[in-house]
Every structure is written in structure tokens, then in C-alpha cells.
PDB file of N, CA and C in Angstrom:
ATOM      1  N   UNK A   1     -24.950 -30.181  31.859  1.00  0.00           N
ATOM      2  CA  UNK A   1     -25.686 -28.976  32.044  1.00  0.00           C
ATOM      3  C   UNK A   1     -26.300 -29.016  33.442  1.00  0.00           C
ATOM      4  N   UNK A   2     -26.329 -27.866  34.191  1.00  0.00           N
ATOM      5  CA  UNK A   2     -26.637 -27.669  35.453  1.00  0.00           C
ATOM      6  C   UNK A   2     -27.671 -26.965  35.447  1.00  0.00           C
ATOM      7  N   UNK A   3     -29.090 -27.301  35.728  1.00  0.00           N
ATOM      8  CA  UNK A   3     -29.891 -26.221  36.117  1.00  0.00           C
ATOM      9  C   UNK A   3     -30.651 -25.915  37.638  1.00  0.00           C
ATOM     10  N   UNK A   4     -30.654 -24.832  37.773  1.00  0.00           N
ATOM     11  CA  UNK A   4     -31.531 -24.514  39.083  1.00  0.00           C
ATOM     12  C   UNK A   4     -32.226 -23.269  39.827  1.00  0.00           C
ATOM     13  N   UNK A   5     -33.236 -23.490  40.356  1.00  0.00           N
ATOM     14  CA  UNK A   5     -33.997 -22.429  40.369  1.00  0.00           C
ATOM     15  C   UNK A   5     -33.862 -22.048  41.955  1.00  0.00           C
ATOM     16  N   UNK A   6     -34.227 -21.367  42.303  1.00  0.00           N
ATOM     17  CA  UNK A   6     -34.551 -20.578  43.449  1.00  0.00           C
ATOM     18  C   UNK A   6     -34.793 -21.321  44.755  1.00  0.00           C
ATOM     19  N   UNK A   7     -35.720 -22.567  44.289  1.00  0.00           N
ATOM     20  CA  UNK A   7     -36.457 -22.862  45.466  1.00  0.00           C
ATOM     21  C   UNK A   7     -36.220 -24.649  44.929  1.00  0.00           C
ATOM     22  N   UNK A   8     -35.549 -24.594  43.934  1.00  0.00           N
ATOM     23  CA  UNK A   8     -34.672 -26.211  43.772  1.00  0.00           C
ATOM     24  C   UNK A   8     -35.680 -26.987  42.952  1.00  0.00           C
ATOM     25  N   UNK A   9     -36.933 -27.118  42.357  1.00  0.00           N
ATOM     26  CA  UNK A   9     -37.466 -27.732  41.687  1.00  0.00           C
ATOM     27  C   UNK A   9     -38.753 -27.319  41.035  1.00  0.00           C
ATOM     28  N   UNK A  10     -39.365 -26.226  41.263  1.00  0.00           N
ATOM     29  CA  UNK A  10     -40.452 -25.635  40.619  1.00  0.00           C
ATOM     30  C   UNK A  10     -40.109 -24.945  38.692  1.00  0.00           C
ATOM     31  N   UNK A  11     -38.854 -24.198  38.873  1.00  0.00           N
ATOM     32  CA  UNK A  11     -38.526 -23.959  37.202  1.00  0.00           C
ATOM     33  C   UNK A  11     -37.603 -24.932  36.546  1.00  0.00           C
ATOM     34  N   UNK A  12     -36.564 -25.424  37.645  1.00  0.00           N
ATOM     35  CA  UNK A  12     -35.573 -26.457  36.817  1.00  0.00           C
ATOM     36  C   UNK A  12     -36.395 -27.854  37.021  1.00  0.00           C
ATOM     37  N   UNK A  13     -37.370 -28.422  37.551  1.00  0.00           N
ATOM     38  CA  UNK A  13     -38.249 -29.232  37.221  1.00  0.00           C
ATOM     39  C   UNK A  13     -38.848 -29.715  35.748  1.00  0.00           C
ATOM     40  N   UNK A  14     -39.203 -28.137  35.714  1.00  0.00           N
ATOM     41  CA  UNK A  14     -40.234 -27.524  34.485  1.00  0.00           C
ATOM     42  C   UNK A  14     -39.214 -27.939  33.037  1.00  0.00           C
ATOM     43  N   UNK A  15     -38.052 -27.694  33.520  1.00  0.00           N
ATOM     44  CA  UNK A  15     -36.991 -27.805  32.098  1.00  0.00           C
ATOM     45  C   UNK A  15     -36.597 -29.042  31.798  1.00  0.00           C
ATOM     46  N   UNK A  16     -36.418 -30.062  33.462  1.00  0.00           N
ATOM     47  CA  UNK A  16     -36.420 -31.025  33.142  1.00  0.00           C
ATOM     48  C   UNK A  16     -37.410 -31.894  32.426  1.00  0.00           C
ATOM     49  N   UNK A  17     -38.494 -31.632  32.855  1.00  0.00           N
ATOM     50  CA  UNK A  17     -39.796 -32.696  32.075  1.00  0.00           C
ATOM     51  C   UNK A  17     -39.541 -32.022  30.793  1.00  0.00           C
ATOM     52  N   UNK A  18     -39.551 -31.172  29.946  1.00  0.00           N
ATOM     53  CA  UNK A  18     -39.587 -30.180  28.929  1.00  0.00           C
ATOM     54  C   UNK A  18     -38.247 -31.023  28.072  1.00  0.00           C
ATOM     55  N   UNK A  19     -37.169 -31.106  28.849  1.00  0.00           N
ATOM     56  CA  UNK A  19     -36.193 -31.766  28.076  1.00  0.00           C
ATOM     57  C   UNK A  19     -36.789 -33.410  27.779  1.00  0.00           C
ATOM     58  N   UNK A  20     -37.032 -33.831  28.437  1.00  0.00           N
ATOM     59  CA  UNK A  20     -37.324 -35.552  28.476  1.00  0.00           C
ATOM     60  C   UNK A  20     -38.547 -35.071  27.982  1.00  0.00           C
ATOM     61  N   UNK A  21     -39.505 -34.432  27.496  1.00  0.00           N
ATOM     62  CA  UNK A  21     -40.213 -34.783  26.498  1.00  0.00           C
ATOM     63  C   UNK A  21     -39.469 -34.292  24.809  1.00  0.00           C
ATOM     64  N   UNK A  22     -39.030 -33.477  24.659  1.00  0.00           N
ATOM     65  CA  UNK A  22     -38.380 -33.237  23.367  1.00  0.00           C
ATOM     66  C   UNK A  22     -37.358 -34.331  22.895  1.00  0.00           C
ATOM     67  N   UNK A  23     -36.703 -35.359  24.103  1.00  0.00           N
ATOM     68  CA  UNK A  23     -35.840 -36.536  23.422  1.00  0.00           C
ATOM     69  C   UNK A  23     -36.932 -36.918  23.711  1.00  0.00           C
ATOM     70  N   UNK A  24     -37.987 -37.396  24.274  1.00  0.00           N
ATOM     71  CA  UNK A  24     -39.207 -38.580  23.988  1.00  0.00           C
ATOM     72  C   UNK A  24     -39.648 -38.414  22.437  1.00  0.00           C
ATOM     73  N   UNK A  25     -39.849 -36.973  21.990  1.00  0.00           N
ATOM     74  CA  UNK A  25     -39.864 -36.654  20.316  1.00  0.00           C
ATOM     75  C   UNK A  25     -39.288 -37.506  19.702  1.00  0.00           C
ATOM     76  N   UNK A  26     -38.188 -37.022  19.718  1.00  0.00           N
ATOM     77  CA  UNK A  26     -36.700 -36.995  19.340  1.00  0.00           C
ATOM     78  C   UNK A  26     -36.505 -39.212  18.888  1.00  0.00           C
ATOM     79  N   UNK A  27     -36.667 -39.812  19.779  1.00  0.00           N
ATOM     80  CA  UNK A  27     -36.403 -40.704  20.134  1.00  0.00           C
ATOM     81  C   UNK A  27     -37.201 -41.822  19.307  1.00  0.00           C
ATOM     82  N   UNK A  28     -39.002 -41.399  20.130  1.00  0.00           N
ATOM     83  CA  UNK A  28     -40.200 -42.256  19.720  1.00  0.00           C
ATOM     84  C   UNK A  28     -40.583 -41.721  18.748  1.00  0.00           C
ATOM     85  N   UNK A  29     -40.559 -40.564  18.184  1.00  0.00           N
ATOM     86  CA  UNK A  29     -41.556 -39.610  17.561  1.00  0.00           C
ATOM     87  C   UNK A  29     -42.972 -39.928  17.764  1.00  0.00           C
ATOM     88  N   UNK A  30     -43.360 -39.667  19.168  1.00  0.00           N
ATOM     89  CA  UNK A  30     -44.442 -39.293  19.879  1.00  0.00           C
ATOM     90  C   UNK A  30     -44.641 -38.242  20.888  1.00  0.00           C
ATOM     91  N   UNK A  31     -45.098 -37.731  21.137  1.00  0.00           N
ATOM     92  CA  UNK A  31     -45.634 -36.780  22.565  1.00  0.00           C
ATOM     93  C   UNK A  31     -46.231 -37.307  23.388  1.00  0.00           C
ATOM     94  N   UNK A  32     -45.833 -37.294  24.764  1.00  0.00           N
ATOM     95  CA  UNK A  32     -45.840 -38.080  25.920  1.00  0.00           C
ATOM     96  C   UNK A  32     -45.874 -37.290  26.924  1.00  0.00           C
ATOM     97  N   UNK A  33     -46.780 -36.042  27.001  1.00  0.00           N
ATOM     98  CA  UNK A  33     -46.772 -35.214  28.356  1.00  0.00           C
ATOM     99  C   UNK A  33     -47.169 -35.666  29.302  1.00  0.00           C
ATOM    100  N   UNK A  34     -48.114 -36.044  29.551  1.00  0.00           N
ATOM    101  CA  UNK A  34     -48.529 -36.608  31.003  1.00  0.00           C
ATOM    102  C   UNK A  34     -47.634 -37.420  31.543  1.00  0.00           C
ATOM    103  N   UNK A  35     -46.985 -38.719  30.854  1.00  0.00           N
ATOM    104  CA  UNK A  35     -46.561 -39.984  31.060  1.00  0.00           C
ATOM    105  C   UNK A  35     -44.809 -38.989  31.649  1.00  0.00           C
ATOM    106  N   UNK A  36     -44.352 -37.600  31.268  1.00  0.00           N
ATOM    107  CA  UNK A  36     -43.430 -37.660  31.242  1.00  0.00           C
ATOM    108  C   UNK A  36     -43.092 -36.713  32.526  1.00  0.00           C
ATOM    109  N   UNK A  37     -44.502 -36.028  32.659  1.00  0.00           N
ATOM    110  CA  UNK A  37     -45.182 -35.372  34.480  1.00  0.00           C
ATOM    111  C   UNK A  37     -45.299 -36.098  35.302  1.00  0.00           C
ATOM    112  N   UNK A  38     -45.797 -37.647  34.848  1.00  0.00           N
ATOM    113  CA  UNK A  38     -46.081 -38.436  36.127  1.00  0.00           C
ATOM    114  C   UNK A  38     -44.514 -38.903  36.451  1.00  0.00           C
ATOM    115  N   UNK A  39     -43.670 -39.243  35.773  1.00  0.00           N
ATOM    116  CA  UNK A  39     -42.353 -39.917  35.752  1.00  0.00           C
ATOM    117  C   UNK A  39     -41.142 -38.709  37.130  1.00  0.00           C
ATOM    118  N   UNK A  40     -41.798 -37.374  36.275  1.00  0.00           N
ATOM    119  CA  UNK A  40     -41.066 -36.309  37.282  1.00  0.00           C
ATOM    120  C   UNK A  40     -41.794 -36.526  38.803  1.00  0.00           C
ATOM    121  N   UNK A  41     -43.101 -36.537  38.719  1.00  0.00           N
ATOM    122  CA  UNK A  41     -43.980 -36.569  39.767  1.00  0.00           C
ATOM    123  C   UNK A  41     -43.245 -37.481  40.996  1.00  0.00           C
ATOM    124  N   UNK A  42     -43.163 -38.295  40.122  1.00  0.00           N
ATOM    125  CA  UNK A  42     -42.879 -40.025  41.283  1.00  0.00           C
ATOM    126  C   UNK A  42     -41.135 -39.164  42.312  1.00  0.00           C
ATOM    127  N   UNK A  43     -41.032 -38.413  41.574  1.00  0.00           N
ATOM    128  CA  UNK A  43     -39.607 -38.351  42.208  1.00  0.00           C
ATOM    129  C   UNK A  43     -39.408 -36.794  43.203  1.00  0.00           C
ATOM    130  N   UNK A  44     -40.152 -36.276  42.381  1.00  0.00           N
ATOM    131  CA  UNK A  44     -40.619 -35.050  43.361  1.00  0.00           C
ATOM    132  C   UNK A  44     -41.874 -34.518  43.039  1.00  0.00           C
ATOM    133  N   UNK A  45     -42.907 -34.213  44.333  1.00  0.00           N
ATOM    134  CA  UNK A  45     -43.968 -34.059  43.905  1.00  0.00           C
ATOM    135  C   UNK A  45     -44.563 -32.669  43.725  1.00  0.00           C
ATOM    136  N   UNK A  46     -43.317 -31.510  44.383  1.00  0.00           N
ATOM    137  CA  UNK A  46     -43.623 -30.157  44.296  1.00  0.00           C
ATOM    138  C   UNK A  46     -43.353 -29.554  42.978  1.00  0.00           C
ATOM    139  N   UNK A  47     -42.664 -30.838  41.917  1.00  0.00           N
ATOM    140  CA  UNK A  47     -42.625 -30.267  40.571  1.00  0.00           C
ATOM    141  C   UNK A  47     -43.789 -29.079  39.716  1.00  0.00           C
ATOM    142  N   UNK A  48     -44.675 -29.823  39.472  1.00  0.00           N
ATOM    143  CA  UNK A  48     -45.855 -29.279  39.238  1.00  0.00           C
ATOM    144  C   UNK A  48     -46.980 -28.860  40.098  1.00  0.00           C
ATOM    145  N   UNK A  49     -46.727 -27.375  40.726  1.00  0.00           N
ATOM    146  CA  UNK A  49     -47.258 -26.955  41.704  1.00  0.00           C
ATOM    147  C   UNK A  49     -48.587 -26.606  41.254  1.00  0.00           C
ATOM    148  N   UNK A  50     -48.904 -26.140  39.804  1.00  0.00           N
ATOM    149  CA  UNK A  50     -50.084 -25.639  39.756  1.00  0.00           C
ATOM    150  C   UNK A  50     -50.286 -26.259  38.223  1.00  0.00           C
ATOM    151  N   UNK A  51     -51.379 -25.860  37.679  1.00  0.00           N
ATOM    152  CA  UNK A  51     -51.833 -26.300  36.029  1.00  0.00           C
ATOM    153  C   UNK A  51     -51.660 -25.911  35.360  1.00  0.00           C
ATOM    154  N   UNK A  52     -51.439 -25.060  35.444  1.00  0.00           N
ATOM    155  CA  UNK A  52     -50.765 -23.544  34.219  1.00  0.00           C
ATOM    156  C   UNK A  52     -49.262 -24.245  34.059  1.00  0.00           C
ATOM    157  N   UNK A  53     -48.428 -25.018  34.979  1.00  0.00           N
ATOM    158  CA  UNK A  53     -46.682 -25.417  34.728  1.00  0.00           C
ATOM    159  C   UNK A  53     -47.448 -26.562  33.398  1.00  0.00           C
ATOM    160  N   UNK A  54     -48.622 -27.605  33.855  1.00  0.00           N
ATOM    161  CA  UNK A  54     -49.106 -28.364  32.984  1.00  0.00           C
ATOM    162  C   UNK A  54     -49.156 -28.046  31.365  1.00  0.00           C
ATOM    163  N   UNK A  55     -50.156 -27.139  31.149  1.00  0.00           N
ATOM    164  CA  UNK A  55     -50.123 -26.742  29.946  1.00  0.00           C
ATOM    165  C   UNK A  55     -49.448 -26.117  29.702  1.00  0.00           C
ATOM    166  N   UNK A  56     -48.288 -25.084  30.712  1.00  0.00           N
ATOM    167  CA  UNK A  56     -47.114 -24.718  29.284  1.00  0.00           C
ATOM    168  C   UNK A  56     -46.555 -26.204  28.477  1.00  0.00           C
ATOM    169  N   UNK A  57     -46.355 -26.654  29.699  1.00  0.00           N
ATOM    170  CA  UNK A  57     -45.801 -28.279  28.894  1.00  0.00           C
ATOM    171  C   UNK A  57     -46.215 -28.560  27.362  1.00  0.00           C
ATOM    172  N   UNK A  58     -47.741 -29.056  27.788  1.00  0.00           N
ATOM    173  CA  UNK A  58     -48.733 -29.150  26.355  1.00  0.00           C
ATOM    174  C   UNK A  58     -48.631 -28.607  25.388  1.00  0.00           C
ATOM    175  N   UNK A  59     -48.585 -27.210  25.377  1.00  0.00           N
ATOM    176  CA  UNK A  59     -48.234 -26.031  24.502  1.00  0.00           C
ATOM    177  C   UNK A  59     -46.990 -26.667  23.453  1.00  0.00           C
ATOM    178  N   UNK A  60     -45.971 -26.755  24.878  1.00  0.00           N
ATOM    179  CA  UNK A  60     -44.941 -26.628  24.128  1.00  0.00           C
ATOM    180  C   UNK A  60     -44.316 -27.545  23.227  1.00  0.00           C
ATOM    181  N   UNK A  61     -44.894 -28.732  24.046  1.00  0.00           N
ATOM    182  CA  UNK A  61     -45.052 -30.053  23.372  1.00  0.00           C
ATOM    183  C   UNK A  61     -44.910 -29.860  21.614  1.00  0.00           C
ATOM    184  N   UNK A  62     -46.452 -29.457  21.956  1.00  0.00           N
ATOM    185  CA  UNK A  62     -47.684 -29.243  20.781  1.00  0.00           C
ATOM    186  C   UNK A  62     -46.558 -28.487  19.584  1.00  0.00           C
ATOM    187  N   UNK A  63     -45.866 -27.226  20.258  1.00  0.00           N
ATOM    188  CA  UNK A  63     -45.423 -26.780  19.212  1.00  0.00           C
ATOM    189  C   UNK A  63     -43.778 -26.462  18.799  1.00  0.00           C
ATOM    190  N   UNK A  64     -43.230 -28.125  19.496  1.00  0.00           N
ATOM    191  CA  UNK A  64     -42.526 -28.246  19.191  1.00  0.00           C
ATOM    192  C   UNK A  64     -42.680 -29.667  17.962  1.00  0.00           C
ATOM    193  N   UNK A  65     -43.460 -30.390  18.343  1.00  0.00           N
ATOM    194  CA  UNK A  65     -43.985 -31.313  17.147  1.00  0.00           C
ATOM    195  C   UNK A  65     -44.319 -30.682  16.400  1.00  0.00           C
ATOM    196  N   UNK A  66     -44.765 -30.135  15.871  1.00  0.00           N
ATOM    197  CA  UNK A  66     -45.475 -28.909  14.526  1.00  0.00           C
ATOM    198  C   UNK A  66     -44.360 -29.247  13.248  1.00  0.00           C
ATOM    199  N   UNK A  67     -43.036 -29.191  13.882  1.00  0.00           N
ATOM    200  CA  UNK A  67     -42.116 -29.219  12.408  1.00  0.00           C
ATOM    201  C   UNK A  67     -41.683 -30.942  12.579  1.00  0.00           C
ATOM    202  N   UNK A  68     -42.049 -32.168  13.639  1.00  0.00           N
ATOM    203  CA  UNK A  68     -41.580 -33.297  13.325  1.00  0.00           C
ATOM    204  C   UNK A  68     -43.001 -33.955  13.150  1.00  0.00           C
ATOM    205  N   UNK A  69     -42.752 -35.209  12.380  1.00  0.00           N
ATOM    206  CA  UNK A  69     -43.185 -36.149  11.787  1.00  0.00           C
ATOM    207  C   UNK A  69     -43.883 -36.814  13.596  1.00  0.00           C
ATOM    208  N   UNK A  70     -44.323 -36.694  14.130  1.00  0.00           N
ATOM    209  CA  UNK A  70     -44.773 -37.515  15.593  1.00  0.00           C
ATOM    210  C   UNK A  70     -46.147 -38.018  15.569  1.00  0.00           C
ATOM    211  N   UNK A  71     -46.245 -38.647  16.538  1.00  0.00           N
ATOM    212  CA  UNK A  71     -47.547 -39.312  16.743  1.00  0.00           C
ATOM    213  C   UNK A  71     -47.826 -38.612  18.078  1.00  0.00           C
ATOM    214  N   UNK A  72     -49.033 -37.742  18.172  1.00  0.00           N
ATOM    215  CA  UNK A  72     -49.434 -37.215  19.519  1.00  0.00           C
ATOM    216  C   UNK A  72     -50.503 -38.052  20.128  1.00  0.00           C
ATOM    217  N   UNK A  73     -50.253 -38.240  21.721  1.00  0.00           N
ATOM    218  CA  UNK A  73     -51.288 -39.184  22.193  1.00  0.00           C
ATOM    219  C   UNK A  73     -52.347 -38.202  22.622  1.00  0.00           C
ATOM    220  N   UNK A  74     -53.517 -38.602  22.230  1.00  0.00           N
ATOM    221  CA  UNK A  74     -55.065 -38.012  22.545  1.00  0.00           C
ATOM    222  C   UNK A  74     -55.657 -39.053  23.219  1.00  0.00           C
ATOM    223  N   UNK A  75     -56.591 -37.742  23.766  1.00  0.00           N
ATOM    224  CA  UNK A  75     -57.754 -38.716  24.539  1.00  0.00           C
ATOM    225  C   UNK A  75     -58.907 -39.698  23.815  1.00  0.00           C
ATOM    226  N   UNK A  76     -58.634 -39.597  21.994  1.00  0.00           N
ATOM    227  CA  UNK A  76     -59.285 -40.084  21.304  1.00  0.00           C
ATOM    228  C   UNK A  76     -59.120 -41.350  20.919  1.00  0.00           C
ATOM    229  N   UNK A  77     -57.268 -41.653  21.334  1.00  0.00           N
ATOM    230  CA  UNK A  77     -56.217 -42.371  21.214  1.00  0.00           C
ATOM    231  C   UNK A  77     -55.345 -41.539  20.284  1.00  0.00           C
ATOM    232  N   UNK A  78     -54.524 -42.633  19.547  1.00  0.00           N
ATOM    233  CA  UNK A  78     -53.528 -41.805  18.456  1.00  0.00           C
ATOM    234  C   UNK A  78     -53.747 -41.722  17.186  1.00  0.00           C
ATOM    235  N   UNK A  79     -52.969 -40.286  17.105  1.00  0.00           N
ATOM    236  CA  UNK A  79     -53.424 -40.064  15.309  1.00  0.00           C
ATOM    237  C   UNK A  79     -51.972 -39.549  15.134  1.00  0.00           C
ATOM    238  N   UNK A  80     -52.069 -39.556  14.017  1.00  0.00           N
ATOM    239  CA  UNK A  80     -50.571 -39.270  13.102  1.00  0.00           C
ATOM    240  C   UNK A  80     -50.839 -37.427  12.916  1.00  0.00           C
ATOM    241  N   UNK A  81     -49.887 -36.794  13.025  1.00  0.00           N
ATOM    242  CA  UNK A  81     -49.477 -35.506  12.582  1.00  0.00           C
ATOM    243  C   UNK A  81     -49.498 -35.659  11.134  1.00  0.00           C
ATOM    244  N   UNK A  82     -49.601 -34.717  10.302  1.00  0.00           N
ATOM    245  CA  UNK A  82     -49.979 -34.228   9.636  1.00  0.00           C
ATOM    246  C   UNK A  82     -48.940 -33.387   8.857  1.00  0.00           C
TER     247      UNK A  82
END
């Protein structure tokens, strides 16, 4: 699969971290947003231009775990889904 945006890494960035967190699901059954922003970060840093690309992430994270069994990491540490 080929993706790309306009300006080469601001939306196909966005899909990439978005994909590598849904197999991080998929895989660990955990949610790993930050860990999976900083990983894009290291390699290009215009990925996440603003905070709003951040929390769609979160969001989507959030509600794509909703129907799996995962462990989401908090700032509280971890708790089990529900």
C-alpha cells in the first residue's frame, strides 16, 4: 500500500502512526500512542505539526480499543479495559 499526501508527510504520516498503532492493538493488546508518535517523530519530525494530529490519534486509539480486549496506558499507569 502506497500512501501520500501533498506535502509528503503531514496526512500519510498521520496514517502511518494510526496503522502501527492498530497492529500495536492487534499484536500487544495495548495502546501505545505516544510511544508510537515518538517512534514516527525520530524519523521525521514535521509528522506531527500541531496537537489536534495528537489527539485525533488518542481518539482514535481510544475508539478503536472499545470493541478489543486491550490494556490502555494511563498516566495513572495501566488498567485493563473493560
Amino acid at each position: 500500500m502506497v500512501v501520500q499526501c501533498r506535502d509528503g508527510y503531514t496526512r500519510s504520516g498521520l496514517f502511518a502512526v494510526l496503522w502501527c498503532i492498530v497492529e500495536r492493538i492487534k499484536r500487544d493488546g495495548e495502546v501505545a500512542v505516544a510511544e508510537s508518535v515518538r517512534m514516527a517523530k525520530r524519523r521525521c519530525q514535521r509528522i506531527f505539526p500541531n496537537e489536534e494530529q495528537y489527539r485525533f490519534c488518542l481518539e482514535f486509539a481510544k475508539q478503536y480499543a472499545d470493541g478489543c480486549n486491550t490494556y490502555e496506558n494511563t498516566e495513572d499507569g495501566i488498567r485493563g479495559k473493560q
